[in-house]
C-alpha atoms as a PDB file:
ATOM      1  CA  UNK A   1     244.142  59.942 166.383  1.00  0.00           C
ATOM      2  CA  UNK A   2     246.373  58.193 164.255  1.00  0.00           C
ATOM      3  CA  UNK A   3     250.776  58.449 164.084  1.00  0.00           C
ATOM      4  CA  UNK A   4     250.668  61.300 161.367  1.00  0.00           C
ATOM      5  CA  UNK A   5     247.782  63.651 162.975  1.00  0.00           C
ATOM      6  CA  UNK A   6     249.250  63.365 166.179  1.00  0.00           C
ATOM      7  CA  UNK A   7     252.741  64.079 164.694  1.00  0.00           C
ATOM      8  CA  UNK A   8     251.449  67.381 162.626  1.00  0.00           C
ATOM      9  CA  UNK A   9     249.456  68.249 165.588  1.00  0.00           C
ATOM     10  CA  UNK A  10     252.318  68.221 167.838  1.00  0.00           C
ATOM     11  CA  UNK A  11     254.449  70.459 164.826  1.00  0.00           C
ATOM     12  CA  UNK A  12     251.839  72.832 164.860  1.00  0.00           C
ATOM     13  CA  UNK A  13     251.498  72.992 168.905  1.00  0.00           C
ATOM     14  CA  UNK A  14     255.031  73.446 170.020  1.00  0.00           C
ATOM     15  CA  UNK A  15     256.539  74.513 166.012  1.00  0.00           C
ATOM     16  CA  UNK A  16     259.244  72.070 166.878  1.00  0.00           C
ATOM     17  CA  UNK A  17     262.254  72.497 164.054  1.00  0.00           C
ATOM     18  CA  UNK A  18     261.168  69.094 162.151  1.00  0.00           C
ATOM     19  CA  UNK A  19     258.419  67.419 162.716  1.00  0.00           C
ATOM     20  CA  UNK A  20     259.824  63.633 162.698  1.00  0.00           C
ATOM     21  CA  UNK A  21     262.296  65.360 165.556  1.00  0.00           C
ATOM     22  CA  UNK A  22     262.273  63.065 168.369  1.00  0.00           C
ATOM     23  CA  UNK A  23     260.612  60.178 166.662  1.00  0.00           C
ATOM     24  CA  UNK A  24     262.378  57.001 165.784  1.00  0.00           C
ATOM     25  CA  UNK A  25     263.665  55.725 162.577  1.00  0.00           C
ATOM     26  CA  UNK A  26     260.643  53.377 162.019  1.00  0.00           C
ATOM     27  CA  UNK A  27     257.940  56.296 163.314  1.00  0.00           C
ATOM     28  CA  UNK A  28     259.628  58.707 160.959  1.00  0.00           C
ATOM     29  CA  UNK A  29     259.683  56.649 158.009  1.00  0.00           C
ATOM     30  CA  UNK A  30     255.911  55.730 158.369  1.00  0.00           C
ATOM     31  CA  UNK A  31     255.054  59.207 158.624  1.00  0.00           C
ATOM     32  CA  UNK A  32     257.109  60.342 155.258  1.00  0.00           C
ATOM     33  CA  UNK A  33     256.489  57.542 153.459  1.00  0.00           C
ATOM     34  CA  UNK A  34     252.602  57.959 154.697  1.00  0.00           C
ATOM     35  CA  UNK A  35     252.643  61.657 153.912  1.00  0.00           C
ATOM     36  CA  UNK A  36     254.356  60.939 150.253  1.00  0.00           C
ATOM     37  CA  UNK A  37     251.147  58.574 148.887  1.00  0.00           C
ATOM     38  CA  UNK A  38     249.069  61.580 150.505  1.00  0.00           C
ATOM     39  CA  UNK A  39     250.137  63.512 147.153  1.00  0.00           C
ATOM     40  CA  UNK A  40     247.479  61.358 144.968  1.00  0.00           C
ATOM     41  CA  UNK A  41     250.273  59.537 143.207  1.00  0.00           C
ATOM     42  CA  UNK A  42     247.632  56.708 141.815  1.00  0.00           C
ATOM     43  CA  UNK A  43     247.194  56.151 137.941  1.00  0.00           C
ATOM     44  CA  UNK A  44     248.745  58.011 134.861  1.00  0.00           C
ATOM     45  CA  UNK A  45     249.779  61.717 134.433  1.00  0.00           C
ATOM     46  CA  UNK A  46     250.460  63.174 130.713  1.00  0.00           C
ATOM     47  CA  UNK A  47     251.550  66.811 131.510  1.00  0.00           C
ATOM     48  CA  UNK A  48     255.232  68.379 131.263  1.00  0.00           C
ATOM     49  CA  UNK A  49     255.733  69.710 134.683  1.00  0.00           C
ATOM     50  CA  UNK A  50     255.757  66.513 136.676  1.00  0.00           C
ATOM     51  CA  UNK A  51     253.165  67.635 138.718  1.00  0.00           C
ATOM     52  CA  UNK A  52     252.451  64.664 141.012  1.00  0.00           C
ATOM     53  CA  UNK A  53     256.320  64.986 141.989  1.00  0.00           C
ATOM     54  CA  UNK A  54     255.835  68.555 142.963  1.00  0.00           C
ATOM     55  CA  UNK A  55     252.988  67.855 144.498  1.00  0.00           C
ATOM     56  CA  UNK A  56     254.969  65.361 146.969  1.00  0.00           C
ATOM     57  CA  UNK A  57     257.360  67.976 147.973  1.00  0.00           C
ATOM     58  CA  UNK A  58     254.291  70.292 148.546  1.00  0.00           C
ATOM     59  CA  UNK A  59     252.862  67.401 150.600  1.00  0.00           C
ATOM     60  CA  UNK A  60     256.330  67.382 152.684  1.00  0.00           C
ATOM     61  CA  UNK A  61     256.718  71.011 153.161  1.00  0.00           C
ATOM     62  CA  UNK A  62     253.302  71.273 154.354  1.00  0.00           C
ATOM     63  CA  UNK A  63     253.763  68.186 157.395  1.00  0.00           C
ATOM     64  CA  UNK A  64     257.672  70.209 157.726  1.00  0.00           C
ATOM     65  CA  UNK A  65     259.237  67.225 156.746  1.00  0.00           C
ATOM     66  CA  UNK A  66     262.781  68.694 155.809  1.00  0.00           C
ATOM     67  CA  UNK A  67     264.130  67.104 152.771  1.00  0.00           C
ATOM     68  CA  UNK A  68     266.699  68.169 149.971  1.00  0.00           C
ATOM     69  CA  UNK A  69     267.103  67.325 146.550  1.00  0.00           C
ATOM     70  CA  UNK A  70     269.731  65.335 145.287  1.00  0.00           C
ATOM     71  CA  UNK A  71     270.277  63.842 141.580  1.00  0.00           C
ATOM     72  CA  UNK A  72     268.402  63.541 139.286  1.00  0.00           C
ATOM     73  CA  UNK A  73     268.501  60.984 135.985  1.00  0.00           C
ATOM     74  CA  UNK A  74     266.864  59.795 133.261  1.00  0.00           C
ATOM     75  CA  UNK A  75     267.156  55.825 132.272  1.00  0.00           C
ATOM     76  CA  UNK A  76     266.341  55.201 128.369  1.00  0.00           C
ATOM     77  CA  UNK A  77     265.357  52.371 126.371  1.00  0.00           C
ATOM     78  CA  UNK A  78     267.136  50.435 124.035  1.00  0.00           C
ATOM     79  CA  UNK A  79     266.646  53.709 121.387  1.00  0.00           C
ATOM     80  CA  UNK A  80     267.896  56.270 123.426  1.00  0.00           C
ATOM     81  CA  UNK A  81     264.436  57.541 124.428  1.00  0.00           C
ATOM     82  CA  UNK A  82     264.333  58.326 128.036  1.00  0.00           C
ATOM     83  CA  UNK A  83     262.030  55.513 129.538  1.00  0.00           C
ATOM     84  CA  UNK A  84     262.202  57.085 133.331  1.00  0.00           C
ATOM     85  CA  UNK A  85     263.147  59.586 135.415  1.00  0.00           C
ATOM     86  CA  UNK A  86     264.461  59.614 139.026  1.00  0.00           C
ATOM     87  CA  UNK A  87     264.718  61.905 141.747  1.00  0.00           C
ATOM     88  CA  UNK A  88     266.641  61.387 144.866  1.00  0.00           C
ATOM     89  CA  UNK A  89     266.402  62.707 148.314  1.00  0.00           C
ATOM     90  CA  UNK A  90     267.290  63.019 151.693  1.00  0.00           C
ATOM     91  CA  UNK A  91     265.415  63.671 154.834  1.00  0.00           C
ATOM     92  CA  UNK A  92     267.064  64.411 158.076  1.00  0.00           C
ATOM     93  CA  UNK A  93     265.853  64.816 161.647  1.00  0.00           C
ATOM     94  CA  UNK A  94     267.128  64.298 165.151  1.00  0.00           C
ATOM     95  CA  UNK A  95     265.532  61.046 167.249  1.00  0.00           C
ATOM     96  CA  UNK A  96     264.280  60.955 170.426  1.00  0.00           C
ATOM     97  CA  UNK A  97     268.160  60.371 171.685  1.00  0.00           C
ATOM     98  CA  UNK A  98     269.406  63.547 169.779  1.00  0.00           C
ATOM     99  CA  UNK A  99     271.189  61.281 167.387  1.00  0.00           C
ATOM    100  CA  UNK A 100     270.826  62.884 163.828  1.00  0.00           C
ATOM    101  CA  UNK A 101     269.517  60.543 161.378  1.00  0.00           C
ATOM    102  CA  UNK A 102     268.581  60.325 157.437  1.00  0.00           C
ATOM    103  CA  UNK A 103     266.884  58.924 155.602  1.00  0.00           C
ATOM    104  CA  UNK A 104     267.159  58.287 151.705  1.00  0.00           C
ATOM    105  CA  UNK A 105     264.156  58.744 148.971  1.00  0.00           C
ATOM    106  CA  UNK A 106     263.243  57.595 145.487  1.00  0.00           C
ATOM    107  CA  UNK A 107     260.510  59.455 142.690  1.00  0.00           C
ATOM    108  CA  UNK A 108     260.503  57.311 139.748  1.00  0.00           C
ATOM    109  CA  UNK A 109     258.180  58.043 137.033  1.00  0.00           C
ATOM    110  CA  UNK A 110     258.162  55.584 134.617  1.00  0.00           C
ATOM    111  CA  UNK A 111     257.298  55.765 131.139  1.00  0.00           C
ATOM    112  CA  UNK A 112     253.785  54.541 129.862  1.00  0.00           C
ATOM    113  CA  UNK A 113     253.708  56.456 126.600  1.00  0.00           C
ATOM    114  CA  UNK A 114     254.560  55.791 123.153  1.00  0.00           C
ATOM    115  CA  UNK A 115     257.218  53.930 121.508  1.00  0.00           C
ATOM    116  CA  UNK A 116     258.966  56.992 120.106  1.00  0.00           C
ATOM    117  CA  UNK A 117     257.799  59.236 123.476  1.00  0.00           C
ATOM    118  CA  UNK A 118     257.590  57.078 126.784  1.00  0.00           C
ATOM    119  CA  UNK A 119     257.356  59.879 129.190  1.00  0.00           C
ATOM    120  CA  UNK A 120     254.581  61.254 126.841  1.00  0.00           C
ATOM    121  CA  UNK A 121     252.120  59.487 129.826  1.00  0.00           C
ATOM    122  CA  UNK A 122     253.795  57.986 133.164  1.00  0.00           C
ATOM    123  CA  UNK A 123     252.839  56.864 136.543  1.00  0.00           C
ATOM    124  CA  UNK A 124     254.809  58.072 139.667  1.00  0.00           C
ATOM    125  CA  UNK A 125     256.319  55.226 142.319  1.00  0.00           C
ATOM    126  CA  UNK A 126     257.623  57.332 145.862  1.00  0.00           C
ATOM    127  CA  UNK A 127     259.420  55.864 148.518  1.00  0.00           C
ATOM    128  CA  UNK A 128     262.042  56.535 151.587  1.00  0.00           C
ATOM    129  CA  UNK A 129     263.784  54.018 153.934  1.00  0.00           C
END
C-alpha cells in the first residue's frame, strides 16, 4: 500500500479533520502534490471553464486535503493579451507534534493558443511546497 492509499484509508477509517493531520511536512507535500497530478493535468485543454483546475480542487476535496483560494492573476504578453493565468493557494494541517503548518500552491496555465488569443488552448503546471 503506498503513502497516499494508506493516508485516504486512514481519513476514511477514523474521519480525522484533515487528512495530512499528523503527517510531516515532507509526507504531506508528497501526498498533495501526488494527489494534484491525479487530476489528469497532461497535454492541452481549449475550453472556457478551466476545467483541469477545477478538477484539482475536486481531486483535493475528495482525499480532504483542506486548501483555500488565494489570488488570482493573469500575466500578458508584450500586446496586452493575457499569456497566463495563476492561482494561488494554501493548505494547512497540524503535524504529528500538533504544530500547525502550511503549505503554499501554484496553478499556472499557460497560454498555447494564438497570437491574438493565447489562452484560446493552454496546458496546466500544479505544484505546492
Amino acid at each position: 500500500m503506498n503513502l497516499i492509499q494508506r493516508v485516504a484509508s486512514r481519513y476514511l477509517r477514523a474521519n480525522v479533520p484533515s487528512v495530512l493531520d499528523g503527517l510531516d511536512r515532507r509526507q504531506a507535500l508528497t501526498v498533495i502534490n501526488k494527489t494534484i497530478q491525479s487530476a489528469g493535468l497532461r497535454g492541452f485543454f481549449s475550453d472556457q471553464y478551466w476545467a483541469p483546475v477545477q478538477r484539482i480542487w475536486k481531486e483535493l476535496d475528495k482525499m480532504g486535503i483542506d486548501h483555500a483560494l488565494g489570488k488570482t492573476w493573469y500575466d500578458k504578453d508584450n500586446q496586452g493579451n493575457p499569456s497566463t493565468k495563476t492561482w494561488a493557494f494554501t493548505v494547512q494541517w497540524t503535524d504529528a507534534k500538533g504544530k500547525a503548518q502550511t503549505a503554499h500552491g501554484r496553478v499556472i496555465a499557460s497560454g498555447a493558443g494564438s497570437v491574438n488569443d493565447p489562452l484560446e488552448k493552454y496546458d496546466v503546471t500544479a505544484y505546492v511546497s
